[in-house]
N, C-alpha and C. Protein backbone atom coordinates (compact mmCIF):
# COMPACT_ATOMS: atom_id res chain seq x y z
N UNK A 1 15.38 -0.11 21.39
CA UNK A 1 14.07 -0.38 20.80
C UNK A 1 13.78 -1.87 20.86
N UNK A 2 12.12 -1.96 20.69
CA UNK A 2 12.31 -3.89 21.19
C UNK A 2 11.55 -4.22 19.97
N UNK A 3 11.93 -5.51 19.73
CA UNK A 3 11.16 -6.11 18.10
C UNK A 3 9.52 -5.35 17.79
N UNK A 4 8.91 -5.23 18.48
CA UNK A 4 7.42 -4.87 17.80
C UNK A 4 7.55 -3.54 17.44
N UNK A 5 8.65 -2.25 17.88
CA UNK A 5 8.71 -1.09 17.44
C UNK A 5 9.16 -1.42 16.38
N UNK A 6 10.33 -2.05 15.96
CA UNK A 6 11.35 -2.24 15.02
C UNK A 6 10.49 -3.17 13.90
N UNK A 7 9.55 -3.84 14.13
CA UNK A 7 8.53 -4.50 13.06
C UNK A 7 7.92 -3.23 12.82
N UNK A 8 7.53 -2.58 13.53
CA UNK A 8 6.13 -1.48 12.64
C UNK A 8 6.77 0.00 11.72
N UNK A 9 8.31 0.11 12.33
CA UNK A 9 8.97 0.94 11.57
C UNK A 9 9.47 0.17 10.29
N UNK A 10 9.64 -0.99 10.27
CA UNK A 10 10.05 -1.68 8.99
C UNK A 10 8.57 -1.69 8.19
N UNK A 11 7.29 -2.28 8.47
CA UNK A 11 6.02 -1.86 7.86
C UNK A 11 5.65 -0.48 7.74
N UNK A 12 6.10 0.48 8.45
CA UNK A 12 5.75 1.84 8.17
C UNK A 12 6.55 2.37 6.50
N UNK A 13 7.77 1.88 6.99
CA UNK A 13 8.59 1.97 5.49
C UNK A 13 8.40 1.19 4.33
N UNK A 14 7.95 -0.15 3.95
CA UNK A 14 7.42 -0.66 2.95
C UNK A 14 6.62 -0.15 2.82
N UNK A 15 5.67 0.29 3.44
CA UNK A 15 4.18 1.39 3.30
C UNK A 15 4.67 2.12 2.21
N UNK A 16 5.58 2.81 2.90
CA UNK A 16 5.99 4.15 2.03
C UNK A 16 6.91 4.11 0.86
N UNK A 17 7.81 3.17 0.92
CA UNK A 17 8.05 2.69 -0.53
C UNK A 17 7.15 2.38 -1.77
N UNK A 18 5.84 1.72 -1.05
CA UNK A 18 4.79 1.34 -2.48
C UNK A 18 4.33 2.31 -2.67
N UNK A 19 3.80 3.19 -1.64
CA UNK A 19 3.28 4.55 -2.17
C UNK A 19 4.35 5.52 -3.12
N UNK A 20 5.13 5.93 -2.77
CA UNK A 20 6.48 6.26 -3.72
C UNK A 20 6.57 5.33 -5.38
N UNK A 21 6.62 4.36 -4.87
CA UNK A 21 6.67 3.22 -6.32
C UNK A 21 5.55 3.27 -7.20
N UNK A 22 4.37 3.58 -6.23
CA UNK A 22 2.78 3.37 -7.53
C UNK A 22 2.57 4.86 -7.96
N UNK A 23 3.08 5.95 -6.84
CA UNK A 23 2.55 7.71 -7.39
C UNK A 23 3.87 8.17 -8.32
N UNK A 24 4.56 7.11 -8.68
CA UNK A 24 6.18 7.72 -9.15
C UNK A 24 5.48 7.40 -10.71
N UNK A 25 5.05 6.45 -11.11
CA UNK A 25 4.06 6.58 -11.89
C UNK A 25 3.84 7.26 -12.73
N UNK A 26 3.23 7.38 -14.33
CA UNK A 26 1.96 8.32 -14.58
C UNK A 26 1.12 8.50 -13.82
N UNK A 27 0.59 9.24 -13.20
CA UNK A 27 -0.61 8.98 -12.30
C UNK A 27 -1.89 9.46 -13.26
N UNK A 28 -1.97 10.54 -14.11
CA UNK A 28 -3.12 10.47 -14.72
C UNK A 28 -3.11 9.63 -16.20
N UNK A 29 -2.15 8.95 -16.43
CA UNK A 29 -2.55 8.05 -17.03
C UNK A 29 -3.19 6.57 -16.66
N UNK A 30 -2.79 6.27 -15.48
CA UNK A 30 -3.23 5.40 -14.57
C UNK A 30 -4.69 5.35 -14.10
N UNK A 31 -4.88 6.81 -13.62
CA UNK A 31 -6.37 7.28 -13.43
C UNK A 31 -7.36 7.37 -14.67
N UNK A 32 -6.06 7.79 -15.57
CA UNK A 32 -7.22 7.23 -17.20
C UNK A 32 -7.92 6.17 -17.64
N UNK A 33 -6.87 4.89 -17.02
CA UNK A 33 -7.06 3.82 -17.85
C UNK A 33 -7.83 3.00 -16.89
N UNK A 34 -7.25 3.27 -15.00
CA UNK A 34 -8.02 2.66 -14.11
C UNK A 34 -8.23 3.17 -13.43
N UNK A 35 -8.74 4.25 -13.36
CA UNK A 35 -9.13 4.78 -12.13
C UNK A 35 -9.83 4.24 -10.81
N UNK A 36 -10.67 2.63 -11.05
CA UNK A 36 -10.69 2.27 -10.02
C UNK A 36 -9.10 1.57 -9.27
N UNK A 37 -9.17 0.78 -10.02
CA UNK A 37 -7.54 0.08 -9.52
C UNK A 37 -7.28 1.23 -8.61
N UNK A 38 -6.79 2.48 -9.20
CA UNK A 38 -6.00 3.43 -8.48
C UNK A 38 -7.13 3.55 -7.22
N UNK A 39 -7.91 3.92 -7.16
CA UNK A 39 -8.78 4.10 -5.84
C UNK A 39 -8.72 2.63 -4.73
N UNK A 40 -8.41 1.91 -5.30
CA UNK A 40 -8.29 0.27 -4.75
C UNK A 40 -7.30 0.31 -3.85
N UNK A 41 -6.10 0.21 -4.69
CA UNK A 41 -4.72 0.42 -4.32
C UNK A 41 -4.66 1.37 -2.95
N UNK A 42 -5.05 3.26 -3.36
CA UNK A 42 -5.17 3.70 -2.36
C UNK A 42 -5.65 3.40 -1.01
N UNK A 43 -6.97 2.96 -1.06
CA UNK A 43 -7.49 2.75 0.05
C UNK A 43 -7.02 1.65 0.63
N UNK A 44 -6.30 1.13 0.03
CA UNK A 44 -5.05 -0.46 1.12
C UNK A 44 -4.21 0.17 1.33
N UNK A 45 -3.43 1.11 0.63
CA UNK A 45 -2.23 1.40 1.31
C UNK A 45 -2.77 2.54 2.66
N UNK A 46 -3.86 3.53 2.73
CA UNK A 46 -4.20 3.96 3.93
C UNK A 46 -4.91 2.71 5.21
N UNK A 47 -5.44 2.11 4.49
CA UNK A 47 -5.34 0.98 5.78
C UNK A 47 -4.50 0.67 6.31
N UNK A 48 -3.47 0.03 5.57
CA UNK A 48 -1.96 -0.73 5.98
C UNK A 48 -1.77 0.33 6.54
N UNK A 49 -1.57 1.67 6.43
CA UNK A 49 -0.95 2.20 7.32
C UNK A 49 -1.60 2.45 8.46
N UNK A 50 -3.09 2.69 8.37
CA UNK A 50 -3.70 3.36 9.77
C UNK A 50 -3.86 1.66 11.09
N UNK A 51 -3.51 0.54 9.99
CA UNK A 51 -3.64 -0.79 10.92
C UNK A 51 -2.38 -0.95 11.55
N UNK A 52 -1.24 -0.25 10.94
CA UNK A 52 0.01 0.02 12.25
C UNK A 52 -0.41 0.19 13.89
N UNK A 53 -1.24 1.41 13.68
CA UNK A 53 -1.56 1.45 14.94
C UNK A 53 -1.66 0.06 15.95
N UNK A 54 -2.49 -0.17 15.70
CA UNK A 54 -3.68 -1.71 16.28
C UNK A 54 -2.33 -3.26 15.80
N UNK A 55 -1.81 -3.26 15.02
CA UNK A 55 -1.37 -4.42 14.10
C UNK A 55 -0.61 -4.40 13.14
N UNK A 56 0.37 -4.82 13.57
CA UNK A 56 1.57 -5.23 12.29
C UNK A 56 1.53 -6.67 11.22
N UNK A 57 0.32 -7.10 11.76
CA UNK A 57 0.17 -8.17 10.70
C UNK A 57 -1.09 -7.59 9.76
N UNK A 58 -1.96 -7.06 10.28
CA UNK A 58 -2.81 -6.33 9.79
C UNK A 58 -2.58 -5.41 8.56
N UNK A 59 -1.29 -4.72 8.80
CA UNK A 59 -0.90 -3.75 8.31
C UNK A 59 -0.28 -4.52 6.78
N UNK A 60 0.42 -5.42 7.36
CA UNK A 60 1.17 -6.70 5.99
C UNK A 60 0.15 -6.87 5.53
N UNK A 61 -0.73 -7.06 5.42
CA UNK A 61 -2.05 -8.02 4.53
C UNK A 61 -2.60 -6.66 4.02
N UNK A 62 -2.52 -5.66 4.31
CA UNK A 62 -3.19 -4.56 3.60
C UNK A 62 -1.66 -3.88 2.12
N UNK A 63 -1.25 -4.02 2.88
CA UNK A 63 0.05 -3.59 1.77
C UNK A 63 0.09 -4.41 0.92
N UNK A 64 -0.08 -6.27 1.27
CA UNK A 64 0.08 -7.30 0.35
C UNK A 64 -1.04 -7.19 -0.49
N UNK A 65 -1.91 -6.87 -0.31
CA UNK A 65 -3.24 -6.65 -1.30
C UNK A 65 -2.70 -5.38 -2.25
N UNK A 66 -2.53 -4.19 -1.72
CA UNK A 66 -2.31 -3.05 -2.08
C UNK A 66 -0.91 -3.41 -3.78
N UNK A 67 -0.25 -4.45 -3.25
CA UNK A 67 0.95 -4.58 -3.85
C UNK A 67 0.36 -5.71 -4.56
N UNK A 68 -0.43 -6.57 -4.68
CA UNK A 68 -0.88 -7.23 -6.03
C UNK A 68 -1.67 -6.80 -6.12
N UNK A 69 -2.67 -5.54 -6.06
CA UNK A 69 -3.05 -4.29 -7.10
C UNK A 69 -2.53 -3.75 -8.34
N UNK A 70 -1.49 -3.59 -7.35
CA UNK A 70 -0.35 -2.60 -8.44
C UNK A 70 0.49 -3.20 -9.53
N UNK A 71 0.78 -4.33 -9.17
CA UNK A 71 0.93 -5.38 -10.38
C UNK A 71 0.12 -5.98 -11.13
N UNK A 72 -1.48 -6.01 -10.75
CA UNK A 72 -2.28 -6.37 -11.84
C UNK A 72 -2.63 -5.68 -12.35
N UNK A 73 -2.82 -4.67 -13.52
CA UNK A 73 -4.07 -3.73 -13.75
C UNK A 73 -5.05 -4.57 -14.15
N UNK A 74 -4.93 -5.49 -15.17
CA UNK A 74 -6.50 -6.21 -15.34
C UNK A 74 -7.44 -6.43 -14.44
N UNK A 75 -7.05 -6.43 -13.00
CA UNK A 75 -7.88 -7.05 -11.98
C UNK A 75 -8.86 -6.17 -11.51
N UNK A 76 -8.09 -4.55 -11.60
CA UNK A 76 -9.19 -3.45 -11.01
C UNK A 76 -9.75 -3.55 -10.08
């Protein structure tokens, strides 16, 4: 395998760790309190992943958003 496979399988898997880490969760308490946040969050972590395709830096900046989501709730 040559570095750019081996970068997007390492971003494919942080992908999937935050998703695991934020739905491991309450999730309807989460959706109680923020339901946008939670819609926020989501829609970065399906970017980050669908920007694998096209971009592995692309894909980092969508997870990195996605992941100071999930640590702020105030921010929503």
């Amino acid at each position: 395998m040559d570095a750019v496979t081996l970068d997007r399988i390492s971003k494919y898997l942080e992908i999937a760790s935050a998703t695991l880490e934020f739905f491991s969760e309450d999730i309807h308490g989460l959706l109680a309190a923020h339901s946008e946040r939670v819609l926020c969050v989501v829609e970065d972590l399906a970017r980050a992943k669908a920007a694998l395709a096209v971009s592995p830096v692309e894909a980092q900046w969508y997870l990195s958003r996605a992941r100071a989501k999930m640590g702020s709730p105030a921010d929503g």
